[in-house]
Protein backbone atom coordinates (compact mmCIF):
# COMPACT_ATOMS: atom_id res chain seq x y z
CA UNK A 1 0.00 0.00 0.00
CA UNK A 2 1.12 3.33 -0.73
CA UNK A 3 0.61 5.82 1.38
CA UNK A 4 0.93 10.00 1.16
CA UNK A 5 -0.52 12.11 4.26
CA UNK A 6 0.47 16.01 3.69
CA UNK A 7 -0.71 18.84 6.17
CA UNK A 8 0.92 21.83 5.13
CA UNK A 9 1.73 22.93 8.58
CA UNK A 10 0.53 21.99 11.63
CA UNK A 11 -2.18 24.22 11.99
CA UNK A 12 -3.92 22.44 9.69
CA UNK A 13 -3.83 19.64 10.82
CA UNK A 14 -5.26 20.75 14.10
CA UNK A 15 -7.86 22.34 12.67
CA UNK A 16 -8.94 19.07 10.58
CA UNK A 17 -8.13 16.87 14.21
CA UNK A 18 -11.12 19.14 16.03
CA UNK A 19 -13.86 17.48 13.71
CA UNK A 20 -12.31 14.01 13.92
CA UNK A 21 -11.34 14.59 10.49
CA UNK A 22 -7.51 14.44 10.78
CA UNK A 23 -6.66 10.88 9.01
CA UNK A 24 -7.19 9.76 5.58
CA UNK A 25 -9.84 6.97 6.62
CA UNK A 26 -12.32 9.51 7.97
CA UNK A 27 -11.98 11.73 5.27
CA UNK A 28 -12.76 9.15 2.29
CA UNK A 29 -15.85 7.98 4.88
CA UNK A 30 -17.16 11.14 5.45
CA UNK A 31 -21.00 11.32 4.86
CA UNK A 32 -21.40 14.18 3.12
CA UNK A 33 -23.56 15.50 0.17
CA UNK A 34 -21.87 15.94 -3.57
CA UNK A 35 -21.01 19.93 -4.32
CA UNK A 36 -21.16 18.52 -7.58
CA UNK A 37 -21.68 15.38 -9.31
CA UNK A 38 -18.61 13.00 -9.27
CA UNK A 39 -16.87 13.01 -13.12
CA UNK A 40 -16.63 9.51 -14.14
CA UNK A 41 -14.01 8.09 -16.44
CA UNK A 42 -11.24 5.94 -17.77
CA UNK A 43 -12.74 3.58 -14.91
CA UNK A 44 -12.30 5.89 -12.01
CA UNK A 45 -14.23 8.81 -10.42
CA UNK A 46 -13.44 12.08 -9.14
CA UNK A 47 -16.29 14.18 -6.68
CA UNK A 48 -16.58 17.58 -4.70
CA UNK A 49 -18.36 17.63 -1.10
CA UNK A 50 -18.66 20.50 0.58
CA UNK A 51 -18.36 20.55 4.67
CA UNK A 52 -18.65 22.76 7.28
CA UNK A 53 -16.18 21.83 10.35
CA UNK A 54 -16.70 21.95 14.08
CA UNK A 55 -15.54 25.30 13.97
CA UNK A 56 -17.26 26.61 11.33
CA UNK A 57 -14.93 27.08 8.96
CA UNK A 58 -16.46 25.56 5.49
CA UNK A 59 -14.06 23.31 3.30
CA UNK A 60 -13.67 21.57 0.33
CA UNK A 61 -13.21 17.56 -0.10
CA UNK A 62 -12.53 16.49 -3.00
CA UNK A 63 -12.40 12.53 -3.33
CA UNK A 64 -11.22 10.02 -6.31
CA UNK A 65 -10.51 6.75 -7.34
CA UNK A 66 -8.67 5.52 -9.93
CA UNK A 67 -8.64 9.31 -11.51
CA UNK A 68 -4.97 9.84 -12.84
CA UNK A 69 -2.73 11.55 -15.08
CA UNK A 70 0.44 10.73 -16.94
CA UNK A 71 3.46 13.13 -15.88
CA UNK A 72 7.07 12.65 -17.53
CA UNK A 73 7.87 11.05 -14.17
CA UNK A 74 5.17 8.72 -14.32
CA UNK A 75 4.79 8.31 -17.85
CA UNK A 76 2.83 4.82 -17.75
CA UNK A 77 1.27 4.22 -14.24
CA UNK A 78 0.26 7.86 -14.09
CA UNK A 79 -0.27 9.94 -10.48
CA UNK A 80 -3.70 11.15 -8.85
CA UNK A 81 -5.17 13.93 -10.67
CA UNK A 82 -5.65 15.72 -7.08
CA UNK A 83 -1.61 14.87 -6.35
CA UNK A 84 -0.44 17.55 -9.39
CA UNK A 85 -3.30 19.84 -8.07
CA UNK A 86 -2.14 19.79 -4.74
CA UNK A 87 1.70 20.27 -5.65
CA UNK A 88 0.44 23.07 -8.21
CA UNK A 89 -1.15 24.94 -5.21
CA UNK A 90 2.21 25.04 -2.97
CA UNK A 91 3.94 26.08 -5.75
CA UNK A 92 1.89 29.02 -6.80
CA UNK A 93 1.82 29.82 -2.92
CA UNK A 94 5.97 29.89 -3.18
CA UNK A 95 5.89 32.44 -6.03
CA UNK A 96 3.37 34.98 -3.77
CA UNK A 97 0.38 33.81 -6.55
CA UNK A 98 -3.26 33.71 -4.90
CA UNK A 99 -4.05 30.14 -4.81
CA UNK A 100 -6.88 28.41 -2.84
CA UNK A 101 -5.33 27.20 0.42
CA UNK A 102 -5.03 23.42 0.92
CA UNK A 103 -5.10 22.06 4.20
CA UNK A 104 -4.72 18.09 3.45
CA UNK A 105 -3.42 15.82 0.61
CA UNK A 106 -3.62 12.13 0.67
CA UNK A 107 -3.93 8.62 -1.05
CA UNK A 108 -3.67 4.84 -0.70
CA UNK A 109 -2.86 2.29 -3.67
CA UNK A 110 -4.31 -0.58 -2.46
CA UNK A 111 -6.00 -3.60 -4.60
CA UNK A 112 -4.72 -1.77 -7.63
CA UNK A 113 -6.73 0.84 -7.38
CA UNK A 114 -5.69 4.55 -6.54
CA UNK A 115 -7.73 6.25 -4.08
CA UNK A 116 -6.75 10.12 -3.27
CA UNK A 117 -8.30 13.06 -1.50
CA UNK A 118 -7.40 17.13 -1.38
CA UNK A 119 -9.12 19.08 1.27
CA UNK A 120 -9.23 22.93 0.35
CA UNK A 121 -10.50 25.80 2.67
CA UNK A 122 -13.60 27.40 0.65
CA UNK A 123 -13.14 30.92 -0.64
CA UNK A 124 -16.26 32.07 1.04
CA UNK A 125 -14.80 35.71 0.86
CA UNK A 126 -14.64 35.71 -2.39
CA UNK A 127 -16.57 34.83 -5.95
CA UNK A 128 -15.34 33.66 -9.48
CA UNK A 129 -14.92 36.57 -11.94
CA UNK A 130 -18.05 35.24 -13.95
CA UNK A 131 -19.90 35.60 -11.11
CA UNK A 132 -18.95 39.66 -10.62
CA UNK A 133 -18.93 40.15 -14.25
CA UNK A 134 -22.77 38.97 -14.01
CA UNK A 135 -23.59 41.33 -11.39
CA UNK A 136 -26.49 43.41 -12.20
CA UNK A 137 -24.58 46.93 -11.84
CA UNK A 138 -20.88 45.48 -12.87
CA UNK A 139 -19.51 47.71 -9.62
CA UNK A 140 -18.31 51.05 -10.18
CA UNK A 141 -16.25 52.29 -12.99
CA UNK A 142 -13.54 52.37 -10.98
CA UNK A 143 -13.45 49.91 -9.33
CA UNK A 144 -13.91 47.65 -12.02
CA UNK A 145 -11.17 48.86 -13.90
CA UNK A 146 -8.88 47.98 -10.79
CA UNK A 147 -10.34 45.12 -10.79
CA UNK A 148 -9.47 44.34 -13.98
CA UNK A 149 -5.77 45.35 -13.56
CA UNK A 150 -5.55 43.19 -10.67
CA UNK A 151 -6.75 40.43 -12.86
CA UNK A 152 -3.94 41.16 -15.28
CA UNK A 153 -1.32 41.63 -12.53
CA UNK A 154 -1.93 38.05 -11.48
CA UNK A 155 -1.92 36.65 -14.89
CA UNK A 156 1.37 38.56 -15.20
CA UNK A 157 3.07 37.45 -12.50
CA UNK A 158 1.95 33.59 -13.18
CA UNK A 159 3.07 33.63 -16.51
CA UNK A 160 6.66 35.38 -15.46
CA UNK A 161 7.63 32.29 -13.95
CA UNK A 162 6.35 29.99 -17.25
CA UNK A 163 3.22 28.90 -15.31
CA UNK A 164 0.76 28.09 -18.16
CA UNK A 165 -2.95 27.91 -16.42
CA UNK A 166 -4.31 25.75 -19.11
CA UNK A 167 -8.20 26.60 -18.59
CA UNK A 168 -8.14 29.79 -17.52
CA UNK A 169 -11.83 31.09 -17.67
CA UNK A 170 -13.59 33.78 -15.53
CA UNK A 171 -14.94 30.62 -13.42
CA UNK A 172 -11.54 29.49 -12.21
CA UNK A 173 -10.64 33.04 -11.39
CA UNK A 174 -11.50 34.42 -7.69
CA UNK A 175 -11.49 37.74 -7.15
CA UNK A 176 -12.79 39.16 -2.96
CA UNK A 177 -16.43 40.48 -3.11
CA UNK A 178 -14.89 43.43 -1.62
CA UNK A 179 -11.16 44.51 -2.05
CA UNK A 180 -9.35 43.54 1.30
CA UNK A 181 -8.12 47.16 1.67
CA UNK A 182 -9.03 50.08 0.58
CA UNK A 183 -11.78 51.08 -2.41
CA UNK A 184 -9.66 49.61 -5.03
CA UNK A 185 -8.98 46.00 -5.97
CA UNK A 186 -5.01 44.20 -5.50
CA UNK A 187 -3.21 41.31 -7.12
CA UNK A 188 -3.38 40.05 -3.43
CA UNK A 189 -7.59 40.29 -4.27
CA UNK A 190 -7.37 37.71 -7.01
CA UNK A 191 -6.92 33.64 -6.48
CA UNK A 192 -6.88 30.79 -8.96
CA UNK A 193 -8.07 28.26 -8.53
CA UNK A 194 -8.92 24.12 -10.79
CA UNK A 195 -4.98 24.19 -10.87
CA UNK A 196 -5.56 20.48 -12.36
CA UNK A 197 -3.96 21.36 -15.48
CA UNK A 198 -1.31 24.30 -14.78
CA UNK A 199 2.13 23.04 -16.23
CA UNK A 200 5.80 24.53 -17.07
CA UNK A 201 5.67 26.12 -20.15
CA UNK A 202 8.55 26.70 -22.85
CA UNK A 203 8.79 30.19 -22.50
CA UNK A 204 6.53 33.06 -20.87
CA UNK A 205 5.31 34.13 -24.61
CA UNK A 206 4.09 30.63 -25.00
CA UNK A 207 1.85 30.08 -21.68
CA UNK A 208 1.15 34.10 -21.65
CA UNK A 209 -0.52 33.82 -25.15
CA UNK A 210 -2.07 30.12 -24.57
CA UNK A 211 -4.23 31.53 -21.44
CA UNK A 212 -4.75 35.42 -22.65
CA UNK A 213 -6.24 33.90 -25.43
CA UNK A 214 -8.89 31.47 -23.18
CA UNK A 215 -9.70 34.35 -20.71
CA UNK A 216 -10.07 36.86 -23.61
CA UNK A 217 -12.60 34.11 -25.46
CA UNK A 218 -14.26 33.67 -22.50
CA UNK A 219 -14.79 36.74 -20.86
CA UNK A 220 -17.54 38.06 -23.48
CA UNK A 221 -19.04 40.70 -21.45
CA UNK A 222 -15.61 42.88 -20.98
CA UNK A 223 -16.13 45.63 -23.54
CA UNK A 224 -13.40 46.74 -25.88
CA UNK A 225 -12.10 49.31 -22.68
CA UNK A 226 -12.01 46.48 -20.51
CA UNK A 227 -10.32 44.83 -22.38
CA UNK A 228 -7.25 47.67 -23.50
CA UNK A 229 -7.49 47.77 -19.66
CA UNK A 230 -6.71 44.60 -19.04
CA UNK A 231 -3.41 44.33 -21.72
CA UNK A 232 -1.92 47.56 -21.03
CA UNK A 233 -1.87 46.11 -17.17
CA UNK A 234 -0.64 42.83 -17.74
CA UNK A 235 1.96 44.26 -20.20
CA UNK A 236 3.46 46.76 -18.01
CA UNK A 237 3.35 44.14 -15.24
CA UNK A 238 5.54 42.17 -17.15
CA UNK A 239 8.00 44.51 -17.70
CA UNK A 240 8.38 45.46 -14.68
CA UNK A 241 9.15 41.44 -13.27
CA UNK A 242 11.82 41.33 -16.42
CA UNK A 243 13.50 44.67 -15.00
């Protein structure tokens, strides 16, 4: 049996131990409703339950079997999908880029079969960019133009260090309801989050121009000021990590 149990410091893990929830076992038996359906495929299944712990803090559990992905190191057996998702997170959090926070990471190979779970503390502060796009009044002028350079300053600074997103739509985007400080919106306002798929690129013209072009398709509301906004941000960003 193979066996991975991550806390990311030890405050986690206390906070998972107060709801008896500190071990993979009572994690993966947890009797909770789906968040949403589990994804089946390839013979294996991957769900989303969301939980509320003793102390009221909400989280997310995210459980799968025999869900995997092929990495150069693994190029035949393949690693849990939630494994690269979890690493992903850690190392967005070592470059200073918003990332969900994950509080637990583990799995069992047992029987053949791969069984894995990632435990994520819900952004309840905060809403996916679709979401505030859709708002009836899209904010105020101004502060949706800093909210749309801190949008770009993110992007910028993930794709300085060749961090390609891979999916990067408005619904894997986080932004705070309100900015943390002050009237106008920060880079520190703005999380990603699905990080599933996020990968090395070649070079930081390659993943910058993969991703701009996803966010740009799928962000159809942003009018043509938005979106000048949104490059002359992220460009000048960028120049100013080269220098």
């Amino acid at each position: 049996m193979t066996v991975r149990d991550i806390f990311p410091n030890a405050a986690a893990r206390a906070q998972l131990a107060a709801s008896g929830l500190a071990d993979f076992a009572a994690l993966w038996s947890l009797d909770t409703d789906w968040h949403e359906a589990p994804n089946e495929r390839r013979g294996g299944w991957s769900g989303v339950s969301r939980h509320v712990l003793a102390d009221g803090t909400a989280i997310f559990l995210k459980r799968q079997e025999n869900h995997l992905c092929r990495t150069w190191r693994h190029p035949l057996r393949g690693i849990p999908t939630f494994y690269r998702e979890y690493l992903n997170i850690r190392r967005l959090q070592e470059h200073a880029i918003g990332a969900v926070e994950a509080l637990y990471y583990g799995d069992r190979l047992a029987a053949g079969k791969w069984r894995a779970i990632l435990v994520t503390r819900a952004l309840d502060d905060s809403i996916s960019l679709d979401e505030w796009d859709a708002a009836a009044d899209r904010g105020d002028p101004s502060q949706r133009r800093s909210l749309i350079r801190a949008v770009a300053l993110a992007c910028a600074r993930l794709h300085h260090h060749r961090l390609q997103h891979s999916c990067l739509y408005g619904k894997h985007l986080f932004v705070r309801r309100s900015p943390a400080a002050g009237p106008d919106y920060q880079e520190a306002d703005v999380r990603f989050i699905d990080l599933e798929k996020l990968r090395l690129g070649l070079s930081r013209e390659r993943v910058g121009a993969h991703d701009l072009d996803q966010l740009m398709r799928h962000t159809q509301v942003w009018s043509d000021d938005d979106r000048a906004c949104f490059l002359l941000a992220y460009r000048q960003q960028r120049a100013a990590l080269k220098g």
